[in-house]
PDB file of N, CA and C in Angstrom:
ATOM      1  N   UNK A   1       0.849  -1.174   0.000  1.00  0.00           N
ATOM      2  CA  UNK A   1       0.000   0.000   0.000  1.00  0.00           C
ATOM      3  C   UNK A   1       0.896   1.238   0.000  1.00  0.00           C
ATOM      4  N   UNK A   2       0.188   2.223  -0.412  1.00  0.00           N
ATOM      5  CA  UNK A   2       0.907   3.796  -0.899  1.00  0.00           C
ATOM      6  C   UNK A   2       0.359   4.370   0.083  1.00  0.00           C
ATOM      7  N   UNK A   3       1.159   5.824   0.262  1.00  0.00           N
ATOM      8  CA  UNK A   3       0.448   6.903   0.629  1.00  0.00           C
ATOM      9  C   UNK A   3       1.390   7.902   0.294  1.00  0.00           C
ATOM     10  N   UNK A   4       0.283   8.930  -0.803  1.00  0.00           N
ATOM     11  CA  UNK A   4       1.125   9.640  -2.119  1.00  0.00           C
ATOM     12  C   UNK A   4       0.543  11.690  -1.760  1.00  0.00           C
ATOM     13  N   UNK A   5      -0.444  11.586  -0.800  1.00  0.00           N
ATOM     14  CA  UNK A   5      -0.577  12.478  -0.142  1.00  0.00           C
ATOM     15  C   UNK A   5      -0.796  12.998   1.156  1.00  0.00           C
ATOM     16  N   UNK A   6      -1.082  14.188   2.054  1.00  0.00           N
ATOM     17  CA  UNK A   6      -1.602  14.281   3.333  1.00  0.00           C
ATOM     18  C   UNK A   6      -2.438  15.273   3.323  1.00  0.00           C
ATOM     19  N   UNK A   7      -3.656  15.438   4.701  1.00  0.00           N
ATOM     20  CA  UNK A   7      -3.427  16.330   5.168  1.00  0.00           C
ATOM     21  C   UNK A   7      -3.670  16.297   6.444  1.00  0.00           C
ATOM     22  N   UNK A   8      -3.210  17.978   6.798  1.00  0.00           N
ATOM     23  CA  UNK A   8      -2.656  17.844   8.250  1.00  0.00           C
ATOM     24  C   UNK A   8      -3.737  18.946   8.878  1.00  0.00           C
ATOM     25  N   UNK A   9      -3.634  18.902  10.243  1.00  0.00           N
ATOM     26  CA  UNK A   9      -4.691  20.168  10.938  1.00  0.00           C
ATOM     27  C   UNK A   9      -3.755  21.367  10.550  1.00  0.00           C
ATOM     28  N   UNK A  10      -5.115  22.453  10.944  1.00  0.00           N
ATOM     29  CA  UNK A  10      -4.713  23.712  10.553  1.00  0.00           C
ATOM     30  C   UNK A  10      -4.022  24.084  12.237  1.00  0.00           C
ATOM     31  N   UNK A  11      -4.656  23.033  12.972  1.00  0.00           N
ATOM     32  CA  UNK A  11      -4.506  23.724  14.313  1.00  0.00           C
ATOM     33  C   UNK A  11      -3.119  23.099  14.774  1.00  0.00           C
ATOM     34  N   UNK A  12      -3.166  22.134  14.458  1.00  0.00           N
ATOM     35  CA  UNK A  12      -1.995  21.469  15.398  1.00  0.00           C
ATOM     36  C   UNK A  12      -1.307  21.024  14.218  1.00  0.00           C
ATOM     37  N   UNK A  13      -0.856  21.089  13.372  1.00  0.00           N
ATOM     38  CA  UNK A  13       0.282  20.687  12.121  1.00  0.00           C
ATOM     39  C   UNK A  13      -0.166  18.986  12.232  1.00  0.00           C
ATOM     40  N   UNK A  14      -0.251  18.319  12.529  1.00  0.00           N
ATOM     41  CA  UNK A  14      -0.707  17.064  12.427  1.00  0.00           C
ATOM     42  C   UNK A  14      -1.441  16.348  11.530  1.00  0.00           C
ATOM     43  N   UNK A  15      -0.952  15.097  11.019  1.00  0.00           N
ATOM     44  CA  UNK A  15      -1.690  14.483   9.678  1.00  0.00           C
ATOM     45  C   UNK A  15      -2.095  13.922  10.083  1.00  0.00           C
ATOM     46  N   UNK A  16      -3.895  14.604   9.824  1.00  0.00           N
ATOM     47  CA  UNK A  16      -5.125  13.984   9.900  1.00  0.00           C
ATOM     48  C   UNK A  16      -5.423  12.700   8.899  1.00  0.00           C
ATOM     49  N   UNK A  17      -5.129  12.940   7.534  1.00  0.00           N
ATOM     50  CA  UNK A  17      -5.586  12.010   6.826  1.00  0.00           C
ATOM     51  C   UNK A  17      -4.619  11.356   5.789  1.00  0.00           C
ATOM     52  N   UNK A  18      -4.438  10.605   5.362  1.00  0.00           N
ATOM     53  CA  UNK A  18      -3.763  10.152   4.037  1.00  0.00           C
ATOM     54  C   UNK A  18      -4.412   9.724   3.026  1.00  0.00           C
ATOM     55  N   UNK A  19      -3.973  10.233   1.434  1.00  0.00           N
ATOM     56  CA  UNK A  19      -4.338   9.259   0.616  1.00  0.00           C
ATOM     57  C   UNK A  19      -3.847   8.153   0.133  1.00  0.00           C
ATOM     58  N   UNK A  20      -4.210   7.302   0.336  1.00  0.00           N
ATOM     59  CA  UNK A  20      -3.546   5.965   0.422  1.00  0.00           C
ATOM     60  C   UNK A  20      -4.712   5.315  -1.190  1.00  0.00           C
ATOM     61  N   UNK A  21      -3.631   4.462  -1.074  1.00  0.00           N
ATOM     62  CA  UNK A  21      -4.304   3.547  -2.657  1.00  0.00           C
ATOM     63  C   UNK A  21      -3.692   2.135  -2.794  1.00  0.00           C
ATOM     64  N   UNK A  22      -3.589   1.092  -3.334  1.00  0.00           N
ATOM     65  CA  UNK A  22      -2.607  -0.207  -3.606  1.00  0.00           C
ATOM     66  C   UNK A  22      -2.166  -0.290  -5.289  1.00  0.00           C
ATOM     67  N   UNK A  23      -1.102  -1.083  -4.916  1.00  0.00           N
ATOM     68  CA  UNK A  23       0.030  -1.080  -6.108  1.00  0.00           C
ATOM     69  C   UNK A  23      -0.793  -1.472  -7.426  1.00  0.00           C
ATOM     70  N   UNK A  24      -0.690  -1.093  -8.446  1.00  0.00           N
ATOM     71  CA  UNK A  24      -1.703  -1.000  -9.695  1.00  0.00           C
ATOM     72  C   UNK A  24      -2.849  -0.479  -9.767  1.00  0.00           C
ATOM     73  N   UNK A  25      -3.145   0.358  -8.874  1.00  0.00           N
ATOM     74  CA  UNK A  25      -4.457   1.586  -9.025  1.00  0.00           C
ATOM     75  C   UNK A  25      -4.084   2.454  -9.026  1.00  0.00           C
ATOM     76  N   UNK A  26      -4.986   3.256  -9.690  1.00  0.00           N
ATOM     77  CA  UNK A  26      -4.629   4.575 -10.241  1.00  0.00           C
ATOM     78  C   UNK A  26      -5.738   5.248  -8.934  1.00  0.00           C
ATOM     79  N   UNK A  27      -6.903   5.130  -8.037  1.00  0.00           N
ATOM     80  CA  UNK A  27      -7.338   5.313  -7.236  1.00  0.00           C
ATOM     81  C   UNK A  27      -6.916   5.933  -6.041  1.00  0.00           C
ATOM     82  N   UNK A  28      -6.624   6.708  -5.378  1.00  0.00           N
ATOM     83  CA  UNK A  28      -6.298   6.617  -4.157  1.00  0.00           C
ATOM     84  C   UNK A  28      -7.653   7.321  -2.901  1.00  0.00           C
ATOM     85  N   UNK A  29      -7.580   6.936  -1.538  1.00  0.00           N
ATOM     86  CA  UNK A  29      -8.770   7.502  -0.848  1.00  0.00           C
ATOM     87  C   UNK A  29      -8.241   7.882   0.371  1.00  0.00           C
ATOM     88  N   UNK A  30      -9.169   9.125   0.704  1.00  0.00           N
ATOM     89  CA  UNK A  30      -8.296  10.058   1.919  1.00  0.00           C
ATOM     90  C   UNK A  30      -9.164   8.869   2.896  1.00  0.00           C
ATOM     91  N   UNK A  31      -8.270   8.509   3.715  1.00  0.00           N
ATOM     92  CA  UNK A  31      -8.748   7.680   5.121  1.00  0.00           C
ATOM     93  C   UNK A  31      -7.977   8.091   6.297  1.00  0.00           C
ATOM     94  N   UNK A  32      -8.642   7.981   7.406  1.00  0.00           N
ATOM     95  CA  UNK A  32      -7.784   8.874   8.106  1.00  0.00           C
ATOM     96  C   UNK A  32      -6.445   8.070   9.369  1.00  0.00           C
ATOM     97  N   UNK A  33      -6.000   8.844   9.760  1.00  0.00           N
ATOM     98  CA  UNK A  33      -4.490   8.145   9.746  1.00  0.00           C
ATOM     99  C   UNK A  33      -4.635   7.173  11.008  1.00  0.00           C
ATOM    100  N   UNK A  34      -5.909   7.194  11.664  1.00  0.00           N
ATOM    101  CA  UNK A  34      -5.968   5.724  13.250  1.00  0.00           C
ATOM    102  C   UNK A  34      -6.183   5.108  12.345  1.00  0.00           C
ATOM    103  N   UNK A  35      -7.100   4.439  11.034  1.00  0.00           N
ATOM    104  CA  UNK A  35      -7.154   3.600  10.114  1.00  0.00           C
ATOM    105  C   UNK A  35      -5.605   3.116  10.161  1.00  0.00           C
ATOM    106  N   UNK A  36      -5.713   3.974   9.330  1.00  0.00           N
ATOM    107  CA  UNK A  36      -3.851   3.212   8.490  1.00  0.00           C
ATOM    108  C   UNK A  36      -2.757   3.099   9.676  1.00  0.00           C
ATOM    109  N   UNK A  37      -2.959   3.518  10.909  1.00  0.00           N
ATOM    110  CA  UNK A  37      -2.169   3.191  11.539  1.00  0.00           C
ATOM    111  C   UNK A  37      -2.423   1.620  12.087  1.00  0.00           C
ATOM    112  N   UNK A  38      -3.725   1.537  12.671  1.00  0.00           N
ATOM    113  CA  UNK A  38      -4.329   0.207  12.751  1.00  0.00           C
ATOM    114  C   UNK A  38      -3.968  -1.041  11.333  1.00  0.00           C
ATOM    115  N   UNK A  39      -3.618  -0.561  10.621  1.00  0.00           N
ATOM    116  CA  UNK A  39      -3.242  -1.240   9.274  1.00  0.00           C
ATOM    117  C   UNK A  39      -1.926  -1.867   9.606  1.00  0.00           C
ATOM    118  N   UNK A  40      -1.196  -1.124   9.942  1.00  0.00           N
ATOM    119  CA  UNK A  40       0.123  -0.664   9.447  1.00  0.00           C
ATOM    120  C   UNK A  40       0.493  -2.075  11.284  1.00  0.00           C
ATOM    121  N   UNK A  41      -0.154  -1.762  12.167  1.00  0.00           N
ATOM    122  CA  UNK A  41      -0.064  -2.595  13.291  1.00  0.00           C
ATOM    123  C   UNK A  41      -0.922  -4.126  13.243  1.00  0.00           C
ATOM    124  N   UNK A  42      -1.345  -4.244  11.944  1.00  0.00           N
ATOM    125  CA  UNK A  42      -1.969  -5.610  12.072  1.00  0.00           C
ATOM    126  C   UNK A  42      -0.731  -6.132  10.899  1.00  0.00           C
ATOM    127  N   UNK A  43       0.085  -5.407  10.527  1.00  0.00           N
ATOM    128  CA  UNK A  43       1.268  -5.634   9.189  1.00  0.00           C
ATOM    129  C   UNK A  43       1.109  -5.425   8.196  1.00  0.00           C
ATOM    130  N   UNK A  44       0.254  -4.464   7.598  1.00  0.00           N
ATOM    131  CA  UNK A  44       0.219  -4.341   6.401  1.00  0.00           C
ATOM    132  C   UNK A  44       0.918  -2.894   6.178  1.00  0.00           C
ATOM    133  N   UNK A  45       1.980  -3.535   4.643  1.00  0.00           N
ATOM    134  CA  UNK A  45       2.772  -2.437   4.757  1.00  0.00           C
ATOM    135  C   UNK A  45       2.457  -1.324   4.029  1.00  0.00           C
ATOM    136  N   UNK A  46       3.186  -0.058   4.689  1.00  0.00           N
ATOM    137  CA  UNK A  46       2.741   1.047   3.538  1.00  0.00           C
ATOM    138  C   UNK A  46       4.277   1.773   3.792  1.00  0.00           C
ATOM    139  N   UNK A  47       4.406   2.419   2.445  1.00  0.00           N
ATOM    140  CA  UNK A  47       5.250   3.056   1.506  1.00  0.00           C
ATOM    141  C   UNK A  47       4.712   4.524   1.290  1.00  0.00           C
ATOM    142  N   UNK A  48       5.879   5.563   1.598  1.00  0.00           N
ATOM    143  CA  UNK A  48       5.324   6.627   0.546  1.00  0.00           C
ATOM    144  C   UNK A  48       5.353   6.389  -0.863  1.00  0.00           C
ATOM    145  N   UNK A  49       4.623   7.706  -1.732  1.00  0.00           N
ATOM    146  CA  UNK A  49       5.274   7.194  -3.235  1.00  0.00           C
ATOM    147  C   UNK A  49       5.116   8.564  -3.823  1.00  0.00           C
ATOM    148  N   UNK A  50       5.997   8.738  -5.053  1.00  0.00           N
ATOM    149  CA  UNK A  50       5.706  10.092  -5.225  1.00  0.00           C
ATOM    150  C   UNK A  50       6.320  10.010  -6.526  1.00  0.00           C
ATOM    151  N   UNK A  51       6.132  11.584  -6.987  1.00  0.00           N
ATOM    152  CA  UNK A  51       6.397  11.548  -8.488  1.00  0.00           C
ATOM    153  C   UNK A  51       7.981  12.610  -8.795  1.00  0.00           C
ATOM    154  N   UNK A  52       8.109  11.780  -9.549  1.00  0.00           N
ATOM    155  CA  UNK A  52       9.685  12.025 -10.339  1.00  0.00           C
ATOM    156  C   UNK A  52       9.868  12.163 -11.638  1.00  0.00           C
ATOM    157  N   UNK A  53      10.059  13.444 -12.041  1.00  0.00           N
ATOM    158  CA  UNK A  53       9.674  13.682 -13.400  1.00  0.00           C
ATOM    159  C   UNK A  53       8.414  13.038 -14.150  1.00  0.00           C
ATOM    160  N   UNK A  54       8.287  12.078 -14.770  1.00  0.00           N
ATOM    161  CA  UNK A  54       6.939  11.485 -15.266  1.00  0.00           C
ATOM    162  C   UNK A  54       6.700  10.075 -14.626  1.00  0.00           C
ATOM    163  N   UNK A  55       7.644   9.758 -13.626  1.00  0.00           N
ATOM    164  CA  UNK A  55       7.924   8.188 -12.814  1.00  0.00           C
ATOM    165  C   UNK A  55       7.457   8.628 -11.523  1.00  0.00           C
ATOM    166  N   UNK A  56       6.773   7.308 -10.983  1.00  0.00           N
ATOM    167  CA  UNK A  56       6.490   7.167  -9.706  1.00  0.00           C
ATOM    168  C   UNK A  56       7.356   6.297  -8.937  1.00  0.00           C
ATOM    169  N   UNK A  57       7.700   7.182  -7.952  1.00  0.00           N
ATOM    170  CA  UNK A  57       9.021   6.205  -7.367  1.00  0.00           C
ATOM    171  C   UNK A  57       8.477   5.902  -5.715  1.00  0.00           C
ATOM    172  N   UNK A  58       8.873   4.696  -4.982  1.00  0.00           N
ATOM    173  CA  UNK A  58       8.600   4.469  -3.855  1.00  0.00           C
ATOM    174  C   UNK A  58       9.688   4.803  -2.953  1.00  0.00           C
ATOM    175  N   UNK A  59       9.066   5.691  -1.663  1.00  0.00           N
ATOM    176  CA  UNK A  59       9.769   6.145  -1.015  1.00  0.00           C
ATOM    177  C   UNK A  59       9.935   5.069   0.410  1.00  0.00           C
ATOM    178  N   UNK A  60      10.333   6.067   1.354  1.00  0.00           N
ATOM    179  CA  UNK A  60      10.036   5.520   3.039  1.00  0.00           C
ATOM    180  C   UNK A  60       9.224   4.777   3.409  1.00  0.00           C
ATOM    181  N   UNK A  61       9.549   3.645   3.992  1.00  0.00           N
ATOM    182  CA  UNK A  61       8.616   2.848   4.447  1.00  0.00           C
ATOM    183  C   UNK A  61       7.901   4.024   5.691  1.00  0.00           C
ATOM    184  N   UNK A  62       6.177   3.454   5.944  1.00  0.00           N
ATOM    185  CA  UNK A  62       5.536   4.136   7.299  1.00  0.00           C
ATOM    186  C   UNK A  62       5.974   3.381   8.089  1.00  0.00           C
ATOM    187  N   UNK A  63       5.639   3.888   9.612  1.00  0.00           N
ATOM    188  CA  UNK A  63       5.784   3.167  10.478  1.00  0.00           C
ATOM    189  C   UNK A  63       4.555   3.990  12.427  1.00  0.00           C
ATOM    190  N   UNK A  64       4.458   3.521  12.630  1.00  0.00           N
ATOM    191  CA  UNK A  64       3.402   3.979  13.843  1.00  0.00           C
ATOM    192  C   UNK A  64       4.246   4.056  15.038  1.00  0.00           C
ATOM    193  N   UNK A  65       4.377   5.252  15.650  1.00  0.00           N
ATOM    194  CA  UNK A  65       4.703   5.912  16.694  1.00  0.00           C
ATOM    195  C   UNK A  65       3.671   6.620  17.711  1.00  0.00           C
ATOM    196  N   UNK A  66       4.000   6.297  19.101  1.00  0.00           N
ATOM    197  CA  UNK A  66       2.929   6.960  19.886  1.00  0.00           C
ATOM    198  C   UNK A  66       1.593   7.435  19.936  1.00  0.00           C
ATOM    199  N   UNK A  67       1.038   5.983  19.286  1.00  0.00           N
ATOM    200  CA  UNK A  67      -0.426   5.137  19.299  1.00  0.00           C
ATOM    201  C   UNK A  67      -1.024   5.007  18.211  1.00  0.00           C
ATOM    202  N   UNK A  68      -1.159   6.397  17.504  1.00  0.00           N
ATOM    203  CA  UNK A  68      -1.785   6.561  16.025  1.00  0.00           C
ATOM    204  C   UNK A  68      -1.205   7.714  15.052  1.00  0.00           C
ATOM    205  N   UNK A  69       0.199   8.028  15.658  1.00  0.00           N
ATOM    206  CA  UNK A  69       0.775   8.781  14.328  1.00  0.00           C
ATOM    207  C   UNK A  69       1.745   8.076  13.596  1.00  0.00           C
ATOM    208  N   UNK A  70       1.575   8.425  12.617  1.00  0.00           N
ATOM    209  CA  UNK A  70       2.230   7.998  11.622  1.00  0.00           C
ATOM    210  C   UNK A  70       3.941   9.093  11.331  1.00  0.00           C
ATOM    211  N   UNK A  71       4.766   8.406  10.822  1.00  0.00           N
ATOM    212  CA  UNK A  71       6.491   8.703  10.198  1.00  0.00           C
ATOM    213  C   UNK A  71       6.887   7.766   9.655  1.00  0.00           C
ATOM    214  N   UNK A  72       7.801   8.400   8.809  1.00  0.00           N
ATOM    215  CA  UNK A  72       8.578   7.648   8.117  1.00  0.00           C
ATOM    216  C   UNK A  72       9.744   7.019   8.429  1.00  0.00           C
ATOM    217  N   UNK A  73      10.320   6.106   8.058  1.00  0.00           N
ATOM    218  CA  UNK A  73      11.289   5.337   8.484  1.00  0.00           C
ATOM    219  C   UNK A  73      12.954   6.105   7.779  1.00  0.00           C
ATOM    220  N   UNK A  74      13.859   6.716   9.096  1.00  0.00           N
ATOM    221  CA  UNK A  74      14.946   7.327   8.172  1.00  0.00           C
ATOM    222  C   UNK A  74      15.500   6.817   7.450  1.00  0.00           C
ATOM    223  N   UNK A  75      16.138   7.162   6.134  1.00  0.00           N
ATOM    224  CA  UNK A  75      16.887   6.987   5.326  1.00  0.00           C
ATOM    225  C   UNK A  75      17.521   7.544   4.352  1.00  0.00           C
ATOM    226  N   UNK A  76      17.683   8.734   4.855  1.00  0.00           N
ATOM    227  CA  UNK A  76      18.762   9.937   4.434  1.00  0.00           C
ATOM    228  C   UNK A  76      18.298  10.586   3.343  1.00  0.00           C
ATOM    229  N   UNK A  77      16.559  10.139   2.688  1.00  0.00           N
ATOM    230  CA  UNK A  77      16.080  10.879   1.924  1.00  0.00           C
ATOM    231  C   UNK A  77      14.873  11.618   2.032  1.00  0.00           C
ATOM    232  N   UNK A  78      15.160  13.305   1.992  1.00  0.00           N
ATOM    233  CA  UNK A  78      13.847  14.367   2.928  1.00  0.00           C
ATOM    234  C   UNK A  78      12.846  13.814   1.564  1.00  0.00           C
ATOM    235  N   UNK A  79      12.988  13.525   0.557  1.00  0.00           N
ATOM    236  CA  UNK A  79      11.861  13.573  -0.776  1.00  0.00           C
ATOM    237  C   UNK A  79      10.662  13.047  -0.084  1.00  0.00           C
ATOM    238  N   UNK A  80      11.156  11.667  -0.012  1.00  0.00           N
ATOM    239  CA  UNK A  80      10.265  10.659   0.238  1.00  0.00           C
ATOM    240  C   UNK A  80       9.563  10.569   2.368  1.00  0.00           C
ATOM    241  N   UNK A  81       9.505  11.685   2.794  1.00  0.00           N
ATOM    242  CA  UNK A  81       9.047  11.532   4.336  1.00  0.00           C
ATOM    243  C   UNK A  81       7.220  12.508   4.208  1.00  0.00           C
ATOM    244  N   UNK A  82       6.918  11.839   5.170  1.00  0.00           N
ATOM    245  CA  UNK A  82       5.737  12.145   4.458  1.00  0.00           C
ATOM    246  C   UNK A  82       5.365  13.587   4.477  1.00  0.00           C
ATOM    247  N   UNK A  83       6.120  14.500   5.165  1.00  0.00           N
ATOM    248  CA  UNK A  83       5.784  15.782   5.631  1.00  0.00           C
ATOM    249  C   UNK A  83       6.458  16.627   3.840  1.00  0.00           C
ATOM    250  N   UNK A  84       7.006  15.813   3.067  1.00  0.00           N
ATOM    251  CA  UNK A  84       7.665  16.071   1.670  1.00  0.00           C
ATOM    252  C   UNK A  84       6.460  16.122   0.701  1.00  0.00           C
ATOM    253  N   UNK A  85       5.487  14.946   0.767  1.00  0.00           N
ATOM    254  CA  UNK A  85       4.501  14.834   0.273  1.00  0.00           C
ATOM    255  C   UNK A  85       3.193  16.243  -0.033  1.00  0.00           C
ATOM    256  N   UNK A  86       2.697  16.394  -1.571  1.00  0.00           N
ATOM    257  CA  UNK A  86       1.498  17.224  -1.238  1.00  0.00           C
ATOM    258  C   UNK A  86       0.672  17.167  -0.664  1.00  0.00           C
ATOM    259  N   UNK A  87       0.461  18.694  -0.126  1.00  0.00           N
ATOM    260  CA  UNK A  87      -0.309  18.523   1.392  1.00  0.00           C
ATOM    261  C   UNK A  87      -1.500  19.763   1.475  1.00  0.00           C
ATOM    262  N   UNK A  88      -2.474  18.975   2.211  1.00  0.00           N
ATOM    263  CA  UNK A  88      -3.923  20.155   1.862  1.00  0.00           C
ATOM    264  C   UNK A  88      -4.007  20.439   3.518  1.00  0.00           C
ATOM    265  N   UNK A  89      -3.970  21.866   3.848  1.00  0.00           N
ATOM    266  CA  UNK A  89      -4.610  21.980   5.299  1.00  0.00           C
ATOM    267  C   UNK A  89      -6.101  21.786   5.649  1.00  0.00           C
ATOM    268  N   UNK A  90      -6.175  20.919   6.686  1.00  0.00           N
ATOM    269  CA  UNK A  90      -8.154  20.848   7.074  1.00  0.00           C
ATOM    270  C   UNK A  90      -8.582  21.234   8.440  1.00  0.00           C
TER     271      UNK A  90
END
């Protein structure tokens, strides 16, 4: 599983939601991030993904920190973290 956008509160900088989608859809759906964190803790994996010139490339693995937020896993690349990702305030 992907997650190729966010968004975050207006109040507290925090990502409320992701759009998340799976590998060969062109689909993706804002769900919000106790979902996918609950996902992400039963093992199902998710990936950022993002676009590179006309390529979609997979970034940072997610990972769940302090109950239901979501980060990315370091790896020396800011592209791919999800706070890199396009982002809508709500």
């Amino acid at each position: 599983m992907y997650i190729q956008r966010i968004r975050v509160s207006k109040q507290t900088g925090n990502i409320v939601y992701v759009a998340a989608y799976e590998p060969g859809s062109d689909t993706f759906y804002w769900v919000h991030r106790g979902f996918i964190a609950q996902l992400i803790n039963q093992g199902v994996p998710f990936n950022t993904r993002y676009k590179k010139g006309e390529n979609w490339v997979t970034g940072a693995r997610v990972e769940v920190y302090e109950g239901d937020f979501l980060r990315t896993v370091a790896n020396g690349t800011e592209r791919d973290n999800l706070e890199s990702l396009p982002t809508e305030k709500v």
